[in-house]
Every structure is written in structure tokens, then in C-alpha cells.
Protein backbone atom coordinates (compact mmCIF):
# COMPACT_ATOMS: atom_id res chain seq x y z
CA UNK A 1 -39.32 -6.44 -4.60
CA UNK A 2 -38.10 -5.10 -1.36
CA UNK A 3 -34.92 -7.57 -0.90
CA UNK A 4 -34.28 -6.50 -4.73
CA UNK A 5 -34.05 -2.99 -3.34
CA UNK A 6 -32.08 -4.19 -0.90
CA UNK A 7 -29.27 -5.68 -2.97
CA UNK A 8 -29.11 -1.93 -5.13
CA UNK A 9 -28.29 -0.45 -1.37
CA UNK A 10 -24.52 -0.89 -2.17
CA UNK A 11 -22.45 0.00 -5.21
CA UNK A 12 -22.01 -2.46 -7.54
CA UNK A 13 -17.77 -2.22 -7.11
CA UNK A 14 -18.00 -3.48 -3.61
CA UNK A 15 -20.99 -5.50 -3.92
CA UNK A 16 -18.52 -7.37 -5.74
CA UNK A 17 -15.73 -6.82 -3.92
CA UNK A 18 -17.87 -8.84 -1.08
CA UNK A 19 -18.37 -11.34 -3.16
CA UNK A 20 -14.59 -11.78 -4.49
CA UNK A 21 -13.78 -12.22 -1.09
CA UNK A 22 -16.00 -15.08 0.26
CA UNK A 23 -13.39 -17.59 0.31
CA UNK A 24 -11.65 -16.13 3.09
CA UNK A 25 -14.81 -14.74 5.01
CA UNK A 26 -16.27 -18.59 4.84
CA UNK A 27 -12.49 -19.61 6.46
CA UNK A 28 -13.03 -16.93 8.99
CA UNK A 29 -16.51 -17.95 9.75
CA UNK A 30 -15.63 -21.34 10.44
CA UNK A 31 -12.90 -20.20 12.85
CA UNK A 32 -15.16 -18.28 14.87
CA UNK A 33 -18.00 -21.17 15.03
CA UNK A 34 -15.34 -23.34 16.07
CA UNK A 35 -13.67 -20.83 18.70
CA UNK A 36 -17.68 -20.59 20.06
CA UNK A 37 -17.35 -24.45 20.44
CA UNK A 38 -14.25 -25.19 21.86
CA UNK A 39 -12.55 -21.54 23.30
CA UNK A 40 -10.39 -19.16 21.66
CA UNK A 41 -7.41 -20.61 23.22
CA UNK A 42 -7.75 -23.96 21.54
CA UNK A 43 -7.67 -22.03 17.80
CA UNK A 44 -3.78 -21.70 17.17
CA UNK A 45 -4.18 -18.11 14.72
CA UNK A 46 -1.19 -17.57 12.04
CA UNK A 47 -3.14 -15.57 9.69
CA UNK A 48 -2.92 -12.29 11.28
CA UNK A 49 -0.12 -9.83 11.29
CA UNK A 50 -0.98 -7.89 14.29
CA UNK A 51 1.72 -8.24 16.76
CA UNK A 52 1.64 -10.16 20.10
CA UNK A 53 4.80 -9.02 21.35
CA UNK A 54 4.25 -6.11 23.67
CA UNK A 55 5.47 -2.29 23.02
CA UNK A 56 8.50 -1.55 24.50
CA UNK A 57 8.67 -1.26 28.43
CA UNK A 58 8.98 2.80 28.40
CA UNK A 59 5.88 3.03 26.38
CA UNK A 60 3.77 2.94 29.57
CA UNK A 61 5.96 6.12 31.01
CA UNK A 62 6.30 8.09 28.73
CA UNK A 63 2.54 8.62 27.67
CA UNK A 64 2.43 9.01 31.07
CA UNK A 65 4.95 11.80 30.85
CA UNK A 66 3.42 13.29 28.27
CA UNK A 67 -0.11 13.36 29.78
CA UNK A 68 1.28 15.39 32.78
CA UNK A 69 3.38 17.98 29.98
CA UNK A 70 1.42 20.95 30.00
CA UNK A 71 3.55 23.01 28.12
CA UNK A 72 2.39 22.36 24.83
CA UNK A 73 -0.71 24.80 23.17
CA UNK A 74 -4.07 23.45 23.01
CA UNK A 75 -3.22 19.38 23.70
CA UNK A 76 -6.11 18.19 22.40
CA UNK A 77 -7.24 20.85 19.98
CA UNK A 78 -7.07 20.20 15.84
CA UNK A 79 -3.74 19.33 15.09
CA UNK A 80 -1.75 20.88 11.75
CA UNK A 81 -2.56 18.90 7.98
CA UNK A 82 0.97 17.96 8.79
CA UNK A 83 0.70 16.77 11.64
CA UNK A 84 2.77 18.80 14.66
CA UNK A 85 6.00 19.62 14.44
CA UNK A 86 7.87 17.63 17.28
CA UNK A 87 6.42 13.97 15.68
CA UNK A 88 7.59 15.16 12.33
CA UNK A 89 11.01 16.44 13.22
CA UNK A 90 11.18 12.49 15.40
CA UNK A 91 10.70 11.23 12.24
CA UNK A 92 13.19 12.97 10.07
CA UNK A 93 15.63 12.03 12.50
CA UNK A 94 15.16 8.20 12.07
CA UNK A 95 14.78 7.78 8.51
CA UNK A 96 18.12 10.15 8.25
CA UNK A 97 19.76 7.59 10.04
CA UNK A 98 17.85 4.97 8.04
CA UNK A 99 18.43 6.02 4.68
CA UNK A 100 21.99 7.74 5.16
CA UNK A 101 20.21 10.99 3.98
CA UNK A 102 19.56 14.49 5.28
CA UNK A 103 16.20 15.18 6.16
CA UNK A 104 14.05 17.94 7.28
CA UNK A 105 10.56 17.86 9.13
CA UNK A 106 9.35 19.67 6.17
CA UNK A 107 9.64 16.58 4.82
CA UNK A 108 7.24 14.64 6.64
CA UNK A 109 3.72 14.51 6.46
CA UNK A 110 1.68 12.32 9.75
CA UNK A 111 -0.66 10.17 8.68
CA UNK A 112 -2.71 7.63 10.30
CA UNK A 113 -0.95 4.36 9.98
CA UNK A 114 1.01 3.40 6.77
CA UNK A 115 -2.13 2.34 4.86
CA UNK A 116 -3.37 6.23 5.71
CA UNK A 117 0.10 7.31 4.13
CA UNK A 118 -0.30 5.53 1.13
CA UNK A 119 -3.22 6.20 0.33
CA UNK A 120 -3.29 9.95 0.35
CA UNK A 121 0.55 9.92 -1.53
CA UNK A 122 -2.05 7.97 -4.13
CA UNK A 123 -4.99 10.39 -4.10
CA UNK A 124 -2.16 13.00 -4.90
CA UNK A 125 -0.28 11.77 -7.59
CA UNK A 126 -2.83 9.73 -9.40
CA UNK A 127 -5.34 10.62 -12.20
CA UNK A 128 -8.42 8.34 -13.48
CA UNK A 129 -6.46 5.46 -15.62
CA UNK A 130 -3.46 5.82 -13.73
CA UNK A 131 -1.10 2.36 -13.82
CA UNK A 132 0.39 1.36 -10.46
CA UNK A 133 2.63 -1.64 -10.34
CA UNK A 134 3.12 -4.04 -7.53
CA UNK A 135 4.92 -6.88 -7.74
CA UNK A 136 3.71 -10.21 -6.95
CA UNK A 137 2.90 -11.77 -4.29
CA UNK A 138 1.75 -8.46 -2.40
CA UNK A 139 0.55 -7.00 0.55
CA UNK A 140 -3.60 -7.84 -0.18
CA UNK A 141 -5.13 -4.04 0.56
CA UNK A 142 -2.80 -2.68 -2.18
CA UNK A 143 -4.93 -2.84 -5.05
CA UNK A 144 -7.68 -1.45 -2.95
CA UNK A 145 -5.80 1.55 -2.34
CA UNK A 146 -5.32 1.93 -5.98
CA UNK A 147 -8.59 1.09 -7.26
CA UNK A 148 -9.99 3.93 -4.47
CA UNK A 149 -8.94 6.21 -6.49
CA UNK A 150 -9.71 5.16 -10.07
CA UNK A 151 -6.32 3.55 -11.01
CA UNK A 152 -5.34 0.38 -12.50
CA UNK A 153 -3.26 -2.40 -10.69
CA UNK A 154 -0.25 -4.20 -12.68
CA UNK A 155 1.29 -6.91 -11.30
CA UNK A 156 4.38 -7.99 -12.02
CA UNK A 157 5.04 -12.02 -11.40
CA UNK A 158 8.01 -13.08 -8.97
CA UNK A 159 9.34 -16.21 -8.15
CA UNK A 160 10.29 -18.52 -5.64
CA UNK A 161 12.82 -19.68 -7.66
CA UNK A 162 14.35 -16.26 -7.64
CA UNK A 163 14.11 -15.70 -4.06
CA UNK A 164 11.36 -13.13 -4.77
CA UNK A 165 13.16 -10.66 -6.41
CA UNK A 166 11.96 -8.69 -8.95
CA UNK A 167 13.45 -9.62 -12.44
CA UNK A 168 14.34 -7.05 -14.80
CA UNK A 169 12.51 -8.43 -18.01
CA UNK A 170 9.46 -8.89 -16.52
CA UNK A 171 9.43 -5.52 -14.64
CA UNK A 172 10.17 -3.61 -17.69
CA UNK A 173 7.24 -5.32 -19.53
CA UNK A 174 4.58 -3.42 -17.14
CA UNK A 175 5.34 0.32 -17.78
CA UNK A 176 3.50 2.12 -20.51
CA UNK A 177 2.38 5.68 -21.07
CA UNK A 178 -0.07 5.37 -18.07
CA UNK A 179 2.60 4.38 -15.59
CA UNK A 180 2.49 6.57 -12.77
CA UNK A 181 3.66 4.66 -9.64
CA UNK A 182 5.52 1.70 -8.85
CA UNK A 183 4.96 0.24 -4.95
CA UNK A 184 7.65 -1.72 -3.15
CA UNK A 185 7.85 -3.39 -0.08
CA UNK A 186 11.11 -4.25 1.85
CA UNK A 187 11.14 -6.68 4.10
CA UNK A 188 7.74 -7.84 2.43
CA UNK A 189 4.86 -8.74 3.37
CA UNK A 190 3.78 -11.95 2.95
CA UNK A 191 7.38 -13.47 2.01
CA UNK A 192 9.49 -11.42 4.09
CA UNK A 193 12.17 -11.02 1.67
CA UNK A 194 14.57 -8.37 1.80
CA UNK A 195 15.45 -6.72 -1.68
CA UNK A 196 19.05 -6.66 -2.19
CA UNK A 197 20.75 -3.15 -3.33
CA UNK A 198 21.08 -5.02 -6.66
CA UNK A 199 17.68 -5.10 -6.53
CA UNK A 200 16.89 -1.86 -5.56
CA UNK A 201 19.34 -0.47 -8.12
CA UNK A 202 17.60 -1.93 -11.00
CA UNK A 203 14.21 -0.67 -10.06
CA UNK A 204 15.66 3.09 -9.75
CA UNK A 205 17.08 2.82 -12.80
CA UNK A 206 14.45 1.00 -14.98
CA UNK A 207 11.76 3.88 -13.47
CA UNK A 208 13.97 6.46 -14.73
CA UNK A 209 14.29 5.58 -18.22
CA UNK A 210 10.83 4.74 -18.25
CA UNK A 211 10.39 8.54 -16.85
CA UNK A 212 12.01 9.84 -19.30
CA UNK A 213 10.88 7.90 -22.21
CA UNK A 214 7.39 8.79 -21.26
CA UNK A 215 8.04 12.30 -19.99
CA UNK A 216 6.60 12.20 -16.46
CA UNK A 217 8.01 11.46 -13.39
CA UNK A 218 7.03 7.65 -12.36
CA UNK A 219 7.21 7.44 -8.72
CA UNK A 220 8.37 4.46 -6.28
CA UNK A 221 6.23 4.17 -3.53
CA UNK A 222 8.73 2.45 -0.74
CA UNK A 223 6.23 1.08 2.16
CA UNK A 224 8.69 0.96 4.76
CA UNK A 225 6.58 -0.50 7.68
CA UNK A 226 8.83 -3.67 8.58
CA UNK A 227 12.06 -1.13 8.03
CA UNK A 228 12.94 -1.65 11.75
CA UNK A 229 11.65 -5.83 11.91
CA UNK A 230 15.13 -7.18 10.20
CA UNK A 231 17.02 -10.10 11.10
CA UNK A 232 20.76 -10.14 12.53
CA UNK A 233 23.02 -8.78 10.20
CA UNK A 234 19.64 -7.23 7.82
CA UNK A 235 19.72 -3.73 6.34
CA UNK A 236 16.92 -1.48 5.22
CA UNK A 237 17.33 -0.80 1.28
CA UNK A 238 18.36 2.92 1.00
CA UNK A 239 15.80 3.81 -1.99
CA UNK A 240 16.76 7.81 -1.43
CA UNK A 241 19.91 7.27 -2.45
CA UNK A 242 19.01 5.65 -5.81
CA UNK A 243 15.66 7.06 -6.98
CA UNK A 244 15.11 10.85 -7.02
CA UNK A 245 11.19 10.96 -7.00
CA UNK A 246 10.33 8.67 -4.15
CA UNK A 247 8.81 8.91 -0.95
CA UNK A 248 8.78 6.03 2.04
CA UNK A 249 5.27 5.04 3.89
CA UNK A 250 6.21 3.77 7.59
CA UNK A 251 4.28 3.17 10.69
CA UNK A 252 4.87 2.14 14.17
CA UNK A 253 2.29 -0.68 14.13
CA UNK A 254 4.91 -3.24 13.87
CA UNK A 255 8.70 -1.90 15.31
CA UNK A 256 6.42 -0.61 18.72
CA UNK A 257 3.68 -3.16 18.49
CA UNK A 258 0.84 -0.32 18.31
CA UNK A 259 -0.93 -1.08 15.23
CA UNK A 260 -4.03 0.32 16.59
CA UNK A 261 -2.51 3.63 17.68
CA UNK A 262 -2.51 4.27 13.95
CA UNK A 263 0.37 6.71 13.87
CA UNK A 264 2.11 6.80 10.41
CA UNK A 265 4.12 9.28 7.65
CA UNK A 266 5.28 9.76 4.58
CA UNK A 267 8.39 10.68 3.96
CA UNK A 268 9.20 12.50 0.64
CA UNK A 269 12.95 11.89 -0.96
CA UNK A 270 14.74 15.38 -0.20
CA UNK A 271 16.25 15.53 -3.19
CA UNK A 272 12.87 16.91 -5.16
CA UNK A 273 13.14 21.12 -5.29
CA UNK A 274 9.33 21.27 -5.02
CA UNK A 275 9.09 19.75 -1.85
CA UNK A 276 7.06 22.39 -0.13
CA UNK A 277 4.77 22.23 -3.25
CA UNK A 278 4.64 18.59 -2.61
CA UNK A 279 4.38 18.50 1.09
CA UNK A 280 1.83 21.01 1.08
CA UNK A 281 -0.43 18.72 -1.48
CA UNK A 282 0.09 16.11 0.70
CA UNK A 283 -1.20 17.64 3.90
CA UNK A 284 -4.44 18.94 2.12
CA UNK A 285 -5.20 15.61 1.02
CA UNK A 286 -4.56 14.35 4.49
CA UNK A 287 -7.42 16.81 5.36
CA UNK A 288 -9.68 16.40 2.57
CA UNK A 289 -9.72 12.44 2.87
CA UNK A 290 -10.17 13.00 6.32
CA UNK A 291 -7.70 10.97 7.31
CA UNK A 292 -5.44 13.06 9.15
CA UNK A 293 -2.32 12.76 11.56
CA UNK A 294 -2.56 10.57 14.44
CA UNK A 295 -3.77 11.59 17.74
CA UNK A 296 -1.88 14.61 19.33
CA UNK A 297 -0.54 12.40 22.01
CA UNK A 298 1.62 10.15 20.41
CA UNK A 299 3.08 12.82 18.08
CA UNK A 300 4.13 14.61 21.02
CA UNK A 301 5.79 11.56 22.64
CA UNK A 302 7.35 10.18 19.30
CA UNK A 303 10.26 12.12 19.96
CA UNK A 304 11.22 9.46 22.52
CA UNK A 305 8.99 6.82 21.81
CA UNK A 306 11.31 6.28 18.61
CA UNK A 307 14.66 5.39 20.41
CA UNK A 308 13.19 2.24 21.64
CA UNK A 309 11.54 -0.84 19.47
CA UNK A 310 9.22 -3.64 21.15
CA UNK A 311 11.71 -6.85 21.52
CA UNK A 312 11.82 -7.96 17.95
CA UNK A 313 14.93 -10.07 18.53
CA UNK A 314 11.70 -12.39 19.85
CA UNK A 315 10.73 -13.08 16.11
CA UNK A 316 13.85 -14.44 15.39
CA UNK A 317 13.30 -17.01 18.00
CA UNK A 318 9.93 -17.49 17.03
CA UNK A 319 11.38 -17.44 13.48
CA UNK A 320 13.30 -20.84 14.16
CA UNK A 321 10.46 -22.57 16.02
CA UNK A 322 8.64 -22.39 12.44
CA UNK A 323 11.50 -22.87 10.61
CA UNK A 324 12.32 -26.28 12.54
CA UNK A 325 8.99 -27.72 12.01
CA UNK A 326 8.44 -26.68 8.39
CA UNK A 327 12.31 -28.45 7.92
CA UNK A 328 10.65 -31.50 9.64
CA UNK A 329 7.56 -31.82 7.59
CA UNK A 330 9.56 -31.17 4.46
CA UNK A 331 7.42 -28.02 3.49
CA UNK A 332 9.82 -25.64 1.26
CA UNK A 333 10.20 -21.93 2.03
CA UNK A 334 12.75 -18.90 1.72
CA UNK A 335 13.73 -18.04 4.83
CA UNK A 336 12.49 -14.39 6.12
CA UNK A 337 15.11 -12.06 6.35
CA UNK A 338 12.64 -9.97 7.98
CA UNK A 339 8.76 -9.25 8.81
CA UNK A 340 7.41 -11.84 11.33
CA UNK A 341 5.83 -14.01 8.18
CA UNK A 342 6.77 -16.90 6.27
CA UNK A 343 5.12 -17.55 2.72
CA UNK A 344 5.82 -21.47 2.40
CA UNK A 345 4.82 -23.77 -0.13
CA UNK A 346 1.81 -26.08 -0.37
CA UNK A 347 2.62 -29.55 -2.03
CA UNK A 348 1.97 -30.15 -5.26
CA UNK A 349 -1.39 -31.02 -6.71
CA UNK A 350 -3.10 -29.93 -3.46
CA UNK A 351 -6.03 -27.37 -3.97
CA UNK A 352 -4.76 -24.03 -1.40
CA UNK A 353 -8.24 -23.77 0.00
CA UNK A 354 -8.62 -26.98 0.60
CA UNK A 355 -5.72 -27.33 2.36
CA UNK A 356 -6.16 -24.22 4.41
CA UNK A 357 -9.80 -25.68 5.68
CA UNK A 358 -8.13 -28.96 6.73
CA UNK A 359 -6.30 -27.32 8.36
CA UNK A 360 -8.87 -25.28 9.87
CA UNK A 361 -10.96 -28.39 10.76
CA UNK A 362 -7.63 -28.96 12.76
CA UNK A 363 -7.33 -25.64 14.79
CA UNK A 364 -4.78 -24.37 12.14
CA UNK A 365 -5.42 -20.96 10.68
CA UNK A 366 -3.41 -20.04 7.36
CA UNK A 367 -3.75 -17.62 4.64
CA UNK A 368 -4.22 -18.78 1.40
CA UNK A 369 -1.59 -17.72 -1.06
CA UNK A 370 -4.06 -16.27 -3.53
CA UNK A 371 -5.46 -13.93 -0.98
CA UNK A 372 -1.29 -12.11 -1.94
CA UNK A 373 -1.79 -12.71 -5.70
CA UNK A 374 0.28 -16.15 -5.79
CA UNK A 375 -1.82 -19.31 -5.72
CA UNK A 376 0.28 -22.89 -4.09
CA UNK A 377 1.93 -20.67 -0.99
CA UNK A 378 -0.33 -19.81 2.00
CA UNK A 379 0.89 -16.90 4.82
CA UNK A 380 1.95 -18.20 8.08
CA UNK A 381 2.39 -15.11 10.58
CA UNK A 382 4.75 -15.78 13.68
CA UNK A 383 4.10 -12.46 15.37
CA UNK A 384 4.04 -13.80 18.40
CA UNK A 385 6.24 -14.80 21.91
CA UNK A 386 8.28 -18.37 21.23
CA UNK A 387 6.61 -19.81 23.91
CA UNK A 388 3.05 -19.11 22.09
CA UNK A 389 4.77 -19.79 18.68
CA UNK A 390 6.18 -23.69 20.19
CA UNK A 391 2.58 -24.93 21.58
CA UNK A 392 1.10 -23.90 18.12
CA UNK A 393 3.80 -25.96 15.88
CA UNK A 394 2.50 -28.89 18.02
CA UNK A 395 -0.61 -28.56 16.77
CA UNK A 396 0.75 -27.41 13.62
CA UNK A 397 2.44 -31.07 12.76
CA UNK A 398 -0.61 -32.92 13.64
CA UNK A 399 -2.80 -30.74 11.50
CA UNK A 400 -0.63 -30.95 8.36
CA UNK A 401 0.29 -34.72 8.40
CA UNK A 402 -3.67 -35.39 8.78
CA UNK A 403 -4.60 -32.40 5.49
CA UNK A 404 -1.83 -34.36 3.83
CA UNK A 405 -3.30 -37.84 4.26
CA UNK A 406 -7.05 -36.62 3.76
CA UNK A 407 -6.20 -34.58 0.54
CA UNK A 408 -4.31 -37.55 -0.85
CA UNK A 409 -7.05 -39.66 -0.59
CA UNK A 410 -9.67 -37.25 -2.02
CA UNK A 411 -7.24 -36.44 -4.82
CA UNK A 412 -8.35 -38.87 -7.58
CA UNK A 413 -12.07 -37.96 -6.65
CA UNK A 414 -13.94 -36.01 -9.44
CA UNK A 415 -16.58 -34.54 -7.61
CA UNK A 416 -16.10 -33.81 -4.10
CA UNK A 417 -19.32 -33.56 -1.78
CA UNK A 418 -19.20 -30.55 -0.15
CA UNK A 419 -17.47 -30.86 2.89
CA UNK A 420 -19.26 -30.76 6.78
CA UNK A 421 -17.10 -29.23 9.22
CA UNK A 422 -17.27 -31.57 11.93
CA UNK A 423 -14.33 -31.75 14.25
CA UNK A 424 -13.49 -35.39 15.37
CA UNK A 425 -10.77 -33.74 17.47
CA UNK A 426 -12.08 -34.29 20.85
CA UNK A 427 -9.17 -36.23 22.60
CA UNK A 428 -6.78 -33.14 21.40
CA UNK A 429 -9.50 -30.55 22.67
CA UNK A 430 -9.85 -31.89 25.62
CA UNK A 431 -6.27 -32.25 26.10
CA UNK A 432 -5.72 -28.83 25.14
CA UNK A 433 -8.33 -27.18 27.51
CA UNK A 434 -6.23 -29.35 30.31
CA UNK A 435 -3.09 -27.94 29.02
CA UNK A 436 -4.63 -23.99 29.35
CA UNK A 437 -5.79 -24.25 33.15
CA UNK A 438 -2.15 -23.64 32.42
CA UNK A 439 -1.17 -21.53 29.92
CA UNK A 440 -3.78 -18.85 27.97
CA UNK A 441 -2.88 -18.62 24.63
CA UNK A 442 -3.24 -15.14 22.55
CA UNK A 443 -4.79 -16.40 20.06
């Protein structure tokens, strides 16, 4: 009776929201019981997205600098809903330059970390039934965000064989009379695709008529995080130029490498006449969810922390280290045009979790593709220094051919036993260990 009790402890949404999830926990498990066994270092991690390429070499400085600055009122004392006016105005400045646009502080709103942003622009726009779409695959904590506050996810399907762009047909089919918000990400996480204007275009205009059919403004929800993470020659998509009621979520987590600084913002299209109305909404909700702006240190320094970016120019490198042995093994993938991920395919007639815990059992860690909404891809993250990125794809081309040749050979069974993970690795282990007396890998 008392374990029954027990169980009623949590809500029944994320009881089950534990349970949808076990697939990638039981991955995750297994990591860390092998990392107990054999070290951290000999686990070669490309599931995670947090970067391993350190902030930029003033960072150090000028917190320093700002420590010592005594100038401004009450340092540490509550900071506006908005967040204080020198990080705001640093903001404003770079997305003017990024979108080609005009805009004022007033404009801003801090938040902590993009996923802060977005999820008080959704508190304030969305009412119980609400329809938010998000095209597939996505970033995975989106329909969280939406379901926190009583809406309803629609996905909309793209395809490889598209490049991942969003086609018009099937983007039109998801709007109805409950459509209040459409959320886009460029570069994207997990495919790093870059939308082209064409792209871009389309979506402004398709949101528009659908506005007006409906009589409500639809919104586009631009998470901007990777805006700065582009490769040679790479744009950011300008979506205030096209699309009158829209608003950008950004961060520094991934342009400084300080994703646990949690400084964000949202940025709200100047274009809309009730944008103190707006702004003002915003900032309450930033206080009500208790979310609020970042720390009142780095909003004081972003003035000149956002001149410099951590050397992303390394994830191109690191880029074509993957790139080569993916082109070796024959995998397919689209190459990234920005991000530090690659969403690549998994052969045909191969089970995705299957072949992500082979891979495991061979000190590979992937994301399955499902985990984004699109099942026969997994995630591979490259987020970090080439010379961390090379000693993995070593290990990478042993794991794959020996998932490949195990899979094939359990393909034609009916009923698989459930599997042990025992690792019969030990002459790479051991190897491995020799090779980090050496090197220490940030795994």
C-alpha cells in the first residue's frame, strides 16, 4: 500500500513523461556503468551539445573588469523584469547588425538562456488548446515547452531528400483556427541546416494568410541560438525583414561557450506598434515564472563580451574530421552549414536503438533520431577541439563496422534475447588507457 502511495507522489503527465523517455535514460545508464569500469576518458561522447571549445580569451578579463567596476547601483541587488539596461542595449546592437534592422533596448527582454526565452514568449502568447508547430526533426525540449503551458504540438514532416527544408504543402496542412505559433530554428538543431531566404520567405508569407484567414496574429518563434555558429560564406536568415509579428530567442551558450552562465533574450520584431505593451508582458512573465534575467554580472559585461565569439572556425575543422570518416564508411548525411551537429543516416533495415547500443557497447555515444522526432538518423555532436574530434573517429570506425556486422547477423532473428552488455573490448581499453597517460580526453 505504501509503494502504491508512492507511485501517486508525481503527476500522472510526467510520471509518464519518465516513462516515454526510458530508452535514452537506459543508453545513458549504460554509459555511466561503463565510464565506472573503464574511465571517462575511454567513453568517446557525441550526444551532447554543450561546447568543449573554450570562451573567448577576453572572457577571463573582462569579468574581471567588471568585478572591480564600482560604478554601477546596487551590483548584486534584484535586477529589472527586463533585465538592466546596458545587457539589453548590447543586445540590440548585435541583432541590428544581424537582422539589417533598427533596434531599440526596449526591445529586448533578458532571460535566462534561450530555453528561459522561449518559454516565457510561450506563457505569454498562448492560451489552453493553443497549436504550436515545429517542424520535424526538432530540437527535443520543444514540445515540453509547449505542453508546460497547456498547448498542443504539430509537427510538420521534413525530409532528407529536401535538404530539410520545410515544404510548402505540408506546412500549410498544420494551421487551423487554433494556430497560434509557429517555432523555427536556423542553423538547426539536430541537422544543422540553414533555411534559405526562399525558405524563410514562404514561411512569412504562408503565416500571414493564415493570420488573416483566421483573424489573429500567428507568431514565428525564430530560436536564434546557433545565429553566430555558421560556416564560411553562411548567413543568418533575416526573419524581421519578412514577418511582422516575430520575435528571435538567442543565447550565448553556444557563440561564447557559456551554456551554464544561462544568459539569454528575446528579441521582439520592431515593427509591432505595441511593443511596450508587449515588452512589458514579457518582463512580468519573466518574473512570475521566476525565471528572470541572468545574473547582474554578465549583463553588465555583455556590452563587450559580445564583440568577441569562442573560436568557432574550430567546428569547421572538427566538421571535416566527421565528414571524412562518415564519407569513408559510406554513411549518408547533409552537410551542416552550421551548429556543431550532424544528423546522418542509419542503414537501412537497422533498428536506431539497436544500433546506438552497439555502439555504446563500443565506447560510441549517439543520439537516436527519434529522440528529434525522425526515426533512421541518430545526432552526432562535434562540439569539440579537432584534436578530441580525430581520436574519437578512430574509435568511431571500429565501432560502426563491428554494429554493422553484429546487426546483420541478428537481422533475420525473430526474437532477440535481450542483450548483456558485456564489453569484449579489452585489447582497445587497454590500449586506450596507454594512449591517455598521454592525452585526457573531455569526454
Amino acid at each position: 500500500m505504501e509503494d502504491f502511495f508512492e507511485k501517486l507522489a508525481l503527476s500522472p503527465y510526467i510520471s509518464e513523461l519518465c516513462q516515454g523517455s526510458s530508452a535514452i535514460r537506459k543508453l545513458d545508464q549504460i554509459a555511466k556503468e561503463m565510464a565506472n569500469k573503464y574511465g571517462d576518458e575511454a567513453i568517446h561522447n557525441f550526444s551532447l551539445g554543450n561546447p568543449r571549445v573554450l570562451p573567448p580569451e577576453e572572457y577571463d578579463q573582462i569579468m574581471i573588469d567588471t568585478i572591480k567596476d564600482k560604478s554601477f547601483f546596487l551590483p548584486h541587488g534584484y535586477a529589472p523584469n527586463a533585465g538592466d539596461q546596458p545587457g539589453r542595449e548590447a543586445i540590440a546592437k548585435l541583432f541590428s547588425k544581424l537582422q539589417d534592422v533598427d533596434i531599440s533596448y526596449k526591445n529586448v527582454v533578458l532571460s535566462a538562456g534561450c530555453a528561459g526565452a522561449i518559454n516565457v514568449f510561450l506563457r505569454t502568447t498562448l492560451s489552453v488548446g493553443d497549436e504550436v508547430i515545429i517542424p520535424s526533426p526538432y530540437f527535443l525540449e520543444y514540445p515540453y515547452y509547449v505542453e508546460n503551458f497547456y498547448g498542443k504540438c504539430v509537427f510538420c514532416d521534413t525530409k532528407f531528400e529536401e535538404g530539410w527544408q520545410i515544404n510548402r504543402e505540408n506546412f500549410e496542412k498544420c494551421f487551423t483556427a487554433k494556430t497560434r505559433c509557429v517555432i523555427i530554428n536556423s542553423p538547426q538543431n539536430p541537422t544543422g541546416i540553414v533555411y534559405t531566404e526562399e525558405t524563410i520567405k514562404m514561411i512569412s508569407e504562408v503565416c500571414e494568410n493564415f493570420s488573416k484567414k483566421y483573424g489573429r496574429p500567428i507568431w514565428i518563434i525564430s530560436d536564434d541560438v546557433y545565429c553566430r555558429i555558421l560556416r564560411p560564406g553562411k548567413k543568418p536568415h533575416q526573419i524581421f525583414k519578412f514577418y511582422k509579428f516575430s520575435v528571435i530567442c538567442y543565447s550565448v551558450s553556444k557563440d561564447l561557450s557559456l551554456p551554464g552562465e544561462r544568459i539569454g533574450a528575446l528579441i521582439l520584431n520592431p515593427a509591432i506598434k505595441l511593443c511596450d505593451r508587449n515588452i512589458h508582458a514579457l518582463s512580468m512573465i519573466n518574473e512570475f515564472l521566476a525565471i528572470y534575467p541572468p545574473n547582474r554580472l554578465h549583463m553588465r559585461a555583455l556590452p563587450k563580451l559580445l564583440q568577441y565569439t569562442s573560436k568557432v572556425e574550430l567546428y569547421t575543422e572538427s566538421q571535416k574530421i566527421v565528414e571524412e570518416t562518415l564519407k569513408k564508411l559510406k554513411i549518408e548525411f547533409i552537410s551542416p552549414e552550421g551548429t556543431f551537429f550532424l544528423f546522418p543516416k542509419i542503414p537501412d533495415g537497422i533498428d536506431e536503438m539497436n544500433f546506438c547500443k552497439s555502439m555504446l557497447k563500443n565506447f560510441i555515444v549517439i543520439v537516436p533520431g527519434s529522440s528529434f522526432g525522425k526515426k533512421g538518423f541518430f545526432r552526432l555532436s562535434f562540439c569539440k577541439p579537432p584534436e578530441d574530434i580525430k581520436r574519437g573517429m578512430d574509435q568511431f570506425k571500429i565501432a560502426y563496422k563491428k554494429t554493422i556486422e553484429e546487426l546483420a547477423n541478428k537481422r533475420h532473428e525473430k526474437h532477440e534475447k535481450p542483450e548483456k552488455y558485456e564489453i569484449q573490448e579489452k585489447q582497445y581499453v587497454d590500449k586506450n588507457q596507454a594512449t591517455n597517460k598521454k592525452h585526457i580526453h573531455n569526454n
